[in-house]
PDB file of N, CA and C in Angstrom:
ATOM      1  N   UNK A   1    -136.623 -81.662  -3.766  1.00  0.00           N
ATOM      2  CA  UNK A   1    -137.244 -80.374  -4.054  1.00  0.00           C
ATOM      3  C   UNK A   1    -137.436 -79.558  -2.774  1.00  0.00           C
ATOM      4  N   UNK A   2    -138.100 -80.470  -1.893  1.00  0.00           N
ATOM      5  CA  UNK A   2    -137.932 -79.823  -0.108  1.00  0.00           C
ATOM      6  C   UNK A   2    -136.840 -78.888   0.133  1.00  0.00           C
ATOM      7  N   UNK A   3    -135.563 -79.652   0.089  1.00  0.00           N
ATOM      8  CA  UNK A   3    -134.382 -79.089   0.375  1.00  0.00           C
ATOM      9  C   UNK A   3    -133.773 -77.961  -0.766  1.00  0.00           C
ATOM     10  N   UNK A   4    -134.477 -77.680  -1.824  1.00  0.00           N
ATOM     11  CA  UNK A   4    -133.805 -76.651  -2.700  1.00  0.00           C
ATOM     12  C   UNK A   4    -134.386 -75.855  -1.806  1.00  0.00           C
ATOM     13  N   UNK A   5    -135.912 -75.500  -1.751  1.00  0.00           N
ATOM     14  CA  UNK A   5    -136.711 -74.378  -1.557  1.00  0.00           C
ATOM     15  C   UNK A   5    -136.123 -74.380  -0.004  1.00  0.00           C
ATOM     16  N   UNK A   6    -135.931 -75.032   0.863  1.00  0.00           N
ATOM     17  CA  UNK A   6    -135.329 -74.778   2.023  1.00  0.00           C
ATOM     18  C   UNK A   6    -133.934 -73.808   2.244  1.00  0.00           C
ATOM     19  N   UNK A   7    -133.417 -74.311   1.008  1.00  0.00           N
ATOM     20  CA  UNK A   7    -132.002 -73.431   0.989  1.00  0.00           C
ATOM     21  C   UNK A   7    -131.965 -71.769   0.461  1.00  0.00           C
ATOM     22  N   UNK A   8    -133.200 -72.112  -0.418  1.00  0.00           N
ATOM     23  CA  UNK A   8    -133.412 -71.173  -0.557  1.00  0.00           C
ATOM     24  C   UNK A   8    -134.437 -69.920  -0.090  1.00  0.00           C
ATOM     25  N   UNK A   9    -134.975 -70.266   1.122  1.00  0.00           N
ATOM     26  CA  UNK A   9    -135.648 -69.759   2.171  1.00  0.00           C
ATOM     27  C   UNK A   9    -134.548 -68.861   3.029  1.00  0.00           C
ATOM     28  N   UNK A  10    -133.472 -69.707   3.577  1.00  0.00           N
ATOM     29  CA  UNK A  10    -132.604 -69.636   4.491  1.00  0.00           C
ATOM     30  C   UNK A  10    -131.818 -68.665   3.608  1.00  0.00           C
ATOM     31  N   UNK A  11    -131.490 -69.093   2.300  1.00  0.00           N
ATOM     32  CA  UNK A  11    -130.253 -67.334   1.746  1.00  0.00           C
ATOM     33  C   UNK A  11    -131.484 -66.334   1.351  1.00  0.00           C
ATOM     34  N   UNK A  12    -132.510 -66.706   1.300  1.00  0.00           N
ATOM     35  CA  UNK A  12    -133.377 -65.301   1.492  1.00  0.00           C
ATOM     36  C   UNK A  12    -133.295 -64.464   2.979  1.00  0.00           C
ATOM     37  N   UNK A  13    -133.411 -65.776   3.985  1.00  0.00           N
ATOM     38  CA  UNK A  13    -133.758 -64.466   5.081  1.00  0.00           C
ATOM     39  C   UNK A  13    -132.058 -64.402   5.843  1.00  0.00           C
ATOM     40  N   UNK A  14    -130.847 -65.159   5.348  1.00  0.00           N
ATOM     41  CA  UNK A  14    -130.216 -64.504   5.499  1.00  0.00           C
ATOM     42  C   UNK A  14    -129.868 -63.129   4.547  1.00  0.00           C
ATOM     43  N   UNK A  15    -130.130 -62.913   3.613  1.00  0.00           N
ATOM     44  CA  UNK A  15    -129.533 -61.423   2.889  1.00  0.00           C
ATOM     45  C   UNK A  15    -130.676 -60.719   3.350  1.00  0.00           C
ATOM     46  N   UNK A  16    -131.806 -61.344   3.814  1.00  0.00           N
ATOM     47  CA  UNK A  16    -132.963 -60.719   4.141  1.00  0.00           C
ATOM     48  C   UNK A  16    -132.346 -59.365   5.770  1.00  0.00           C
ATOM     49  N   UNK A  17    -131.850 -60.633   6.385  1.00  0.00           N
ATOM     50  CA  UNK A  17    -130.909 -60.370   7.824  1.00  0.00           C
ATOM     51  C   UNK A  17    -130.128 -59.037   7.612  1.00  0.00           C
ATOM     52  N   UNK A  18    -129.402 -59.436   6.576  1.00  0.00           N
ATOM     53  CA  UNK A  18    -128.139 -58.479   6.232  1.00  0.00           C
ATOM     54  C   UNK A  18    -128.623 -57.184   5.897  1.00  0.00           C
ATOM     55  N   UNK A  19    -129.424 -57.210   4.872  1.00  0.00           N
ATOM     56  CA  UNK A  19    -130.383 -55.742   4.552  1.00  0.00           C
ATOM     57  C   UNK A  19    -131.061 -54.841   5.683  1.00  0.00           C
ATOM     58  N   UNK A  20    -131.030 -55.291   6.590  1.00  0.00           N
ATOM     59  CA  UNK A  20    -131.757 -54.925   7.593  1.00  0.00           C
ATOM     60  C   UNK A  20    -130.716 -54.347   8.614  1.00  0.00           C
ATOM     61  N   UNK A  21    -129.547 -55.198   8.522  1.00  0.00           N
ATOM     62  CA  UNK A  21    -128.405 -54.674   9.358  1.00  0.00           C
ATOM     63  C   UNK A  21    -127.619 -53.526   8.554  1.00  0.00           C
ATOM     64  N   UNK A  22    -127.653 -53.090   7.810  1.00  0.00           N
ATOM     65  CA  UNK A  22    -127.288 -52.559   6.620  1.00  0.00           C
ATOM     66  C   UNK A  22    -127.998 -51.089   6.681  1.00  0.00           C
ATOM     67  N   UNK A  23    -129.474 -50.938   7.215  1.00  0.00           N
ATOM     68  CA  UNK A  23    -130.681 -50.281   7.125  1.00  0.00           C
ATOM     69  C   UNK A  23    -130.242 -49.574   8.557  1.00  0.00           C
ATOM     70  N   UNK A  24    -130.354 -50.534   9.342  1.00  0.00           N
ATOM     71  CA  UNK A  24    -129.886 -50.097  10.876  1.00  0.00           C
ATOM     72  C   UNK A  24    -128.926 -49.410  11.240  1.00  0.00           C
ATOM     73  N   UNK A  25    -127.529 -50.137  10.160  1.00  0.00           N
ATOM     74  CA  UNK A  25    -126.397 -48.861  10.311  1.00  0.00           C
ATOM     75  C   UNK A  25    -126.718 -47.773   9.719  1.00  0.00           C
ATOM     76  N   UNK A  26    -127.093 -47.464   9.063  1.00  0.00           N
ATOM     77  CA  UNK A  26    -127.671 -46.281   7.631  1.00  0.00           C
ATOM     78  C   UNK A  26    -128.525 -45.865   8.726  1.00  0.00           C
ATOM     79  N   UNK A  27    -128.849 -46.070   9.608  1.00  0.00           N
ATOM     80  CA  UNK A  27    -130.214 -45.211  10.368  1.00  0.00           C
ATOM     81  C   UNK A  27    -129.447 -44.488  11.376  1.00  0.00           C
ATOM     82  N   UNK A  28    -128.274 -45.668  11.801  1.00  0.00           N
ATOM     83  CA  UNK A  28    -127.230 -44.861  13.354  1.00  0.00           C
ATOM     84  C   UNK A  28    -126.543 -43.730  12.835  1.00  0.00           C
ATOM     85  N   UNK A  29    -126.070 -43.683  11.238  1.00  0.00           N
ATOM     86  CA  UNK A  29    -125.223 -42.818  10.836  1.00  0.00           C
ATOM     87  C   UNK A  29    -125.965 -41.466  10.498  1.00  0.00           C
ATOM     88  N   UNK A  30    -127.281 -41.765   9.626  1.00  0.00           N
ATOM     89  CA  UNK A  30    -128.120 -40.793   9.705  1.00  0.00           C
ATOM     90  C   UNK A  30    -128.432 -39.721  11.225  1.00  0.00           C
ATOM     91  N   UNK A  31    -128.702 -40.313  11.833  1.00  0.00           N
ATOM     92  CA  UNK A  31    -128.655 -39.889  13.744  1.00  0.00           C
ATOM     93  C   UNK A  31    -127.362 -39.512  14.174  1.00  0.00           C
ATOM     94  N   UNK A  32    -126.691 -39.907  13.565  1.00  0.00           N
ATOM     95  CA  UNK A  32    -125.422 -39.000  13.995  1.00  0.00           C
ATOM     96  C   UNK A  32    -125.004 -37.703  13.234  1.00  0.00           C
ATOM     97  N   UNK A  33    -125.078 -38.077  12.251  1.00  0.00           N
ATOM     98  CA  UNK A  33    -124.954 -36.892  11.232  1.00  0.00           C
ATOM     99  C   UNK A  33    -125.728 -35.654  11.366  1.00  0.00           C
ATOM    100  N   UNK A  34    -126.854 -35.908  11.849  1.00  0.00           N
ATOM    101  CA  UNK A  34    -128.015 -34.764  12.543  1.00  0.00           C
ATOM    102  C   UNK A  34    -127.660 -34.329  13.689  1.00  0.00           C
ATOM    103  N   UNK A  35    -127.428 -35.153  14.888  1.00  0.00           N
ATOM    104  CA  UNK A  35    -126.624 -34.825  16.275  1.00  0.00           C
ATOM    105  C   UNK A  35    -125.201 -33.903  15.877  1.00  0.00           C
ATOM    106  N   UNK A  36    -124.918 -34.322  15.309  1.00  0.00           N
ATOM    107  CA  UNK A  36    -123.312 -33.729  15.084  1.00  0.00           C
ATOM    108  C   UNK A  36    -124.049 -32.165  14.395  1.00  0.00           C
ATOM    109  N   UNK A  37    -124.502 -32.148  13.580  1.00  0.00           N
ATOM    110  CA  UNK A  37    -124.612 -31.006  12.734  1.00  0.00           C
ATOM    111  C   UNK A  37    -125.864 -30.213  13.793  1.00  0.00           C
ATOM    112  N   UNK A  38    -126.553 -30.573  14.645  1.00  0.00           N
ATOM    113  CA  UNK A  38    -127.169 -29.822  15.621  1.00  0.00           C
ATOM    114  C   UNK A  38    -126.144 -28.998  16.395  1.00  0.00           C
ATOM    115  N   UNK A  39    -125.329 -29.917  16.806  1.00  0.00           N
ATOM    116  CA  UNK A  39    -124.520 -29.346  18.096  1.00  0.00           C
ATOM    117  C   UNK A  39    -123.185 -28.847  17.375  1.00  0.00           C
ATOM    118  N   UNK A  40    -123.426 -27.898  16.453  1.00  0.00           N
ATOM    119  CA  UNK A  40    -122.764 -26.857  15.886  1.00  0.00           C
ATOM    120  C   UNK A  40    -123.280 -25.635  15.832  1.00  0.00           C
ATOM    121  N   UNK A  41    -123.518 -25.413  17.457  1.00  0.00           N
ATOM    122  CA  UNK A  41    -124.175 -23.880  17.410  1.00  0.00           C
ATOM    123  C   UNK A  41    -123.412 -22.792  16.527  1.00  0.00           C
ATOM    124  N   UNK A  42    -124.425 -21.983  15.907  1.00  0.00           N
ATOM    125  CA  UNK A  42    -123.882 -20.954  14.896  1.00  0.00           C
ATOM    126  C   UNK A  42    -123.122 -21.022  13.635  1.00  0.00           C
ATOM    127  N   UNK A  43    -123.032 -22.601  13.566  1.00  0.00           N
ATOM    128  CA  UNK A  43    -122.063 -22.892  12.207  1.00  0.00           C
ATOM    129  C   UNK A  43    -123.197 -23.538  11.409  1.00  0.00           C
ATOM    130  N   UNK A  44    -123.215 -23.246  10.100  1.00  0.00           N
ATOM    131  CA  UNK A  44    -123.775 -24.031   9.147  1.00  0.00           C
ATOM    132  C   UNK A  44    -122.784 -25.191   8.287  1.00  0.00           C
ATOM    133  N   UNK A  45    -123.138 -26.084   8.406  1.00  0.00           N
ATOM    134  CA  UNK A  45    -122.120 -27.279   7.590  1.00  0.00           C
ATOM    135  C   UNK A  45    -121.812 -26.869   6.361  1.00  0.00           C
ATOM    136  N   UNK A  46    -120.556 -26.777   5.481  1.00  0.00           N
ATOM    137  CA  UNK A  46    -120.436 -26.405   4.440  1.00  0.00           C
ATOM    138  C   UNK A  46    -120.741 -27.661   3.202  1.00  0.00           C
ATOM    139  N   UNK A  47    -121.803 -27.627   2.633  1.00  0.00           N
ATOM    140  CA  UNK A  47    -121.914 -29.228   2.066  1.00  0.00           C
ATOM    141  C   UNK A  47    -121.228 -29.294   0.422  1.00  0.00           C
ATOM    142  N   UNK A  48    -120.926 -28.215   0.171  1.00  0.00           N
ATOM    143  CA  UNK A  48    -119.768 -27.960  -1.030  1.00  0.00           C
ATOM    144  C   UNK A  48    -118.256 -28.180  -1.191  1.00  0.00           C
ATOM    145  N   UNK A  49    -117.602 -28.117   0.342  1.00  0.00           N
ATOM    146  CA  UNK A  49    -116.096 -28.598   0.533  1.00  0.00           C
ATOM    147  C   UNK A  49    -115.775 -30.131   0.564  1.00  0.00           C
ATOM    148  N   UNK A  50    -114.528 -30.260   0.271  1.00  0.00           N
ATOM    149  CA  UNK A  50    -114.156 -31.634  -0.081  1.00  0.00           C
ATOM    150  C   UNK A  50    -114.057 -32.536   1.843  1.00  0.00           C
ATOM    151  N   UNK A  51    -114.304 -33.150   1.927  1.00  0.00           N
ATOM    152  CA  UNK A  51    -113.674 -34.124   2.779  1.00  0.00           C
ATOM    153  C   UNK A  51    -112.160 -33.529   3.182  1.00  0.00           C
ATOM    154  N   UNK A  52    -111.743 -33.864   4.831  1.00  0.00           N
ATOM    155  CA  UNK A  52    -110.801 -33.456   5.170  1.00  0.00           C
ATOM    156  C   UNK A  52    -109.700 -34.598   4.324  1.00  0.00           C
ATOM    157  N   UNK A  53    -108.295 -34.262   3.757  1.00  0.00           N
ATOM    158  CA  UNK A  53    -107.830 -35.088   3.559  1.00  0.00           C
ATOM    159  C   UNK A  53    -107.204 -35.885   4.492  1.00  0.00           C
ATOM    160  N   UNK A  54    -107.117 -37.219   3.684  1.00  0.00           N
ATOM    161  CA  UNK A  54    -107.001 -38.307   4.148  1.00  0.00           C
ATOM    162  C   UNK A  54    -105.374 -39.191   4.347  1.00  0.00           C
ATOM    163  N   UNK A  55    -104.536 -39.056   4.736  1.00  0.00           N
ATOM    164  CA  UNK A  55    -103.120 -39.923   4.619  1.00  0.00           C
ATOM    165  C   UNK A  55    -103.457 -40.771   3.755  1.00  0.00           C
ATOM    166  N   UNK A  56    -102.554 -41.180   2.696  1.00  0.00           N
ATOM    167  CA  UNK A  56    -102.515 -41.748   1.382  1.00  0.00           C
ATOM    168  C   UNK A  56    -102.959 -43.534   2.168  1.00  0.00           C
ATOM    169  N   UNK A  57    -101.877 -43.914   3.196  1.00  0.00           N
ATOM    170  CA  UNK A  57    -101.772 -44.922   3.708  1.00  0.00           C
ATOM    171  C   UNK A  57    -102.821 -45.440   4.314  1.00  0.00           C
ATOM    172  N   UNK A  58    -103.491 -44.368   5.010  1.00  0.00           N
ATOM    173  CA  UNK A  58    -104.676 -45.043   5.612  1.00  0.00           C
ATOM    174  C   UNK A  58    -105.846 -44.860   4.773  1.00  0.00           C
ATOM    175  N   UNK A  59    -105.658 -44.305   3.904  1.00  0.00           N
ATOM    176  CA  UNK A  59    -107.036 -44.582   2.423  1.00  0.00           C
ATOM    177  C   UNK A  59    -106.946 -45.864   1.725  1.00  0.00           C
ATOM    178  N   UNK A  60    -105.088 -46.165   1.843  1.00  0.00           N
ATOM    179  CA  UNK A  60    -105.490 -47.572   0.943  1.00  0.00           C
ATOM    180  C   UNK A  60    -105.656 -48.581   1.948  1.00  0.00           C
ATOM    181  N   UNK A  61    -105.591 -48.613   3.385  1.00  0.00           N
ATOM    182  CA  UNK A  61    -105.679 -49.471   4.230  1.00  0.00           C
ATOM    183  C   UNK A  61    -107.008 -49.750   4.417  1.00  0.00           C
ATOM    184  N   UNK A  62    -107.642 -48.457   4.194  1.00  0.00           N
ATOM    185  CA  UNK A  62    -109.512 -48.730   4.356  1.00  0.00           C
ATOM    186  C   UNK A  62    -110.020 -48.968   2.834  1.00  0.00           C
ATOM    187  N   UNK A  63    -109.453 -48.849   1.816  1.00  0.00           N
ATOM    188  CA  UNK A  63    -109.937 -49.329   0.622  1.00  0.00           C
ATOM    189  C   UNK A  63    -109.408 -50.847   0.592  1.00  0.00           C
ATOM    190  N   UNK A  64    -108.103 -51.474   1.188  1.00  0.00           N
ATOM    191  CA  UNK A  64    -108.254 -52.979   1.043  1.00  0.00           C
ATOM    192  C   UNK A  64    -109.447 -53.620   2.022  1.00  0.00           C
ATOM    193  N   UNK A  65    -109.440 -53.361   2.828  1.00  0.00           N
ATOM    194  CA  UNK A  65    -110.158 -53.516   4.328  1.00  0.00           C
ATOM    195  C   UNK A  65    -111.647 -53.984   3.732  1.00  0.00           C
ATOM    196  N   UNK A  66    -111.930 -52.529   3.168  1.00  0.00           N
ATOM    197  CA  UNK A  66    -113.577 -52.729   2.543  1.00  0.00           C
ATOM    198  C   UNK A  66    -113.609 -54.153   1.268  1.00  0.00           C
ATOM    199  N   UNK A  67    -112.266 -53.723   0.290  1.00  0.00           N
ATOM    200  CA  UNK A  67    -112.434 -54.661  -0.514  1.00  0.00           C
ATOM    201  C   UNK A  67    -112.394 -55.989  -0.194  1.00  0.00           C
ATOM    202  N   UNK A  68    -111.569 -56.172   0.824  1.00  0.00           N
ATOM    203  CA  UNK A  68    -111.955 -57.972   1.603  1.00  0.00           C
ATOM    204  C   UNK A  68    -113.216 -58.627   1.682  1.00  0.00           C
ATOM    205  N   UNK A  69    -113.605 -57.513   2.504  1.00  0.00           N
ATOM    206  CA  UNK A  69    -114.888 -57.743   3.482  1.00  0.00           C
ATOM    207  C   UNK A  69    -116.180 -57.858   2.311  1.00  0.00           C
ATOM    208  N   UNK A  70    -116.236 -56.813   1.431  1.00  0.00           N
ATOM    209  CA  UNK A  70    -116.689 -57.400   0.145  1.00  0.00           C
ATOM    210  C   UNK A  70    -116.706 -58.446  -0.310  1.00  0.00           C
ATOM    211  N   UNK A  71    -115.832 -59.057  -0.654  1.00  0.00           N
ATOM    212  CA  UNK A  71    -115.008 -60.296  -1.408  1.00  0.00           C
ATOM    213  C   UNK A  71    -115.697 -61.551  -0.722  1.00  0.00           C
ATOM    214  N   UNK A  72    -114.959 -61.571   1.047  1.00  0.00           N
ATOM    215  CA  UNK A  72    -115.776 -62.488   1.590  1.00  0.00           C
ATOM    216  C   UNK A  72    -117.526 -62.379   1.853  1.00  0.00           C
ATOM    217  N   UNK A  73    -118.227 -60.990   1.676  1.00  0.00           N
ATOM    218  CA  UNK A  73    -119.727 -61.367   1.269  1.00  0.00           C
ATOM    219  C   UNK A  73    -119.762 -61.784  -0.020  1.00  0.00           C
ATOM    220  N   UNK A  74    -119.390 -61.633  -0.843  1.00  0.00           N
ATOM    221  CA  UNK A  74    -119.544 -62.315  -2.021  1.00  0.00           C
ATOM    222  C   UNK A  74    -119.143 -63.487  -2.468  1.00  0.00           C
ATOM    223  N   UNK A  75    -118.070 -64.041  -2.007  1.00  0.00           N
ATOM    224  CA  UNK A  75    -118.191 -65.432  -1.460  1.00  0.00           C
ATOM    225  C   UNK A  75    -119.172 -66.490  -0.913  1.00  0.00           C
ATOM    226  N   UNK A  76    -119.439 -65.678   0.104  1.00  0.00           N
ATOM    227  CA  UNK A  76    -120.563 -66.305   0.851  1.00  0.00           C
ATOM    228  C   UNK A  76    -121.760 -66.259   0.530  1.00  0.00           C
ATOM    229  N   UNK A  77    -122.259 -65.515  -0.335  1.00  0.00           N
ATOM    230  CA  UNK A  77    -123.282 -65.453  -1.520  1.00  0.00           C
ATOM    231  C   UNK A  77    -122.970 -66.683  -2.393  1.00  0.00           C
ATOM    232  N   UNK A  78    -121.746 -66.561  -2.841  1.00  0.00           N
ATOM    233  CA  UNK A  78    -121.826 -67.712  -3.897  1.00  0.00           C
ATOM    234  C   UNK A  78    -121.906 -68.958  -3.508  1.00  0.00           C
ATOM    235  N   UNK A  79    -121.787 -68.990  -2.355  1.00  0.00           N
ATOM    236  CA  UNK A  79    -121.555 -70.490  -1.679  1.00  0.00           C
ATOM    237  C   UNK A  79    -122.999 -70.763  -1.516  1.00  0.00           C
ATOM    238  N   UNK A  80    -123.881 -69.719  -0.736  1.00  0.00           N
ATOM    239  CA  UNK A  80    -125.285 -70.429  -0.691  1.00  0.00           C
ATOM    240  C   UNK A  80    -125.683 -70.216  -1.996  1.00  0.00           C
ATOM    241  N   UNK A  81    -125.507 -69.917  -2.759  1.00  0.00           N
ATOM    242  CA  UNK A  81    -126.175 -70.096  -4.361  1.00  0.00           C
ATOM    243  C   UNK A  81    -125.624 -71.148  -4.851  1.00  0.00           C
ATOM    244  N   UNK A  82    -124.587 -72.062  -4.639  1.00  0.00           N
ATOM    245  CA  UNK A  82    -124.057 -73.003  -5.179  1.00  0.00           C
ATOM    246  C   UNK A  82    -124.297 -73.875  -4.719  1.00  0.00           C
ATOM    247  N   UNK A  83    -125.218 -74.138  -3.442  1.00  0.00           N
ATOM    248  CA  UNK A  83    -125.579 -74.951  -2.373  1.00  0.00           C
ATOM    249  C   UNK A  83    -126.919 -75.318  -3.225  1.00  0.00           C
ATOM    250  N   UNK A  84    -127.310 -74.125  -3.105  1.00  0.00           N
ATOM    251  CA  UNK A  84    -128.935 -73.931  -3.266  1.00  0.00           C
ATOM    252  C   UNK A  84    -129.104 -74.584  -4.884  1.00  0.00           C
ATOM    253  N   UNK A  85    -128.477 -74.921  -5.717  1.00  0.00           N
ATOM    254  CA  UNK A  85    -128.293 -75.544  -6.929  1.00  0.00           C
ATOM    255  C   UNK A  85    -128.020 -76.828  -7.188  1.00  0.00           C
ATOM    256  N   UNK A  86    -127.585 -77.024  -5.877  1.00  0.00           N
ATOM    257  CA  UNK A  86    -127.073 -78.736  -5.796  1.00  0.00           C
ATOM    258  C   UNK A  86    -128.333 -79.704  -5.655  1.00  0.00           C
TER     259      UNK A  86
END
């Protein structure tokens, strides 16, 4: 019983970890997004236009990219949940 609640301590404060790193990027991007849109003297950001387009190739290169990296967190979720059950 020790060792369930142990395992399951450890995939708490790891996703605990992750949320936080997650929070941190979301905070750098926020700070940039403000820096950037400061240091546009005299321009107002247009927040109605589309995104510059994107080369077909390098949209699906960053849509597999993300979908991996997904895949293997979710993996690795399942693994400490499958741990944590044993």
């Amino acid at each position: 019983m020790k060792t369930f609640i142990r395992k399951g301590l450890l995939a708490v404060n790891a996703i605990k970890q992750a949320l936080e790193r997650l929070n941190a990027s979301i905070d750098t991007l926020e700070f940039n997004v403000d820096y950037t849109m400061a240091n546009k003297p005299g321009q107002q950001g247009d927040m109605f236009s589309s995104a510059p387009a994107v080369p077909a190739s390098a949209s699906n290169q960053n849509n597999v990219v993300i979908a991996q990296r997904l895949d293997n967190a979710i993996d690795a979720v399942e693994k400490l949940l499958k741990g944590k059950g044993a």
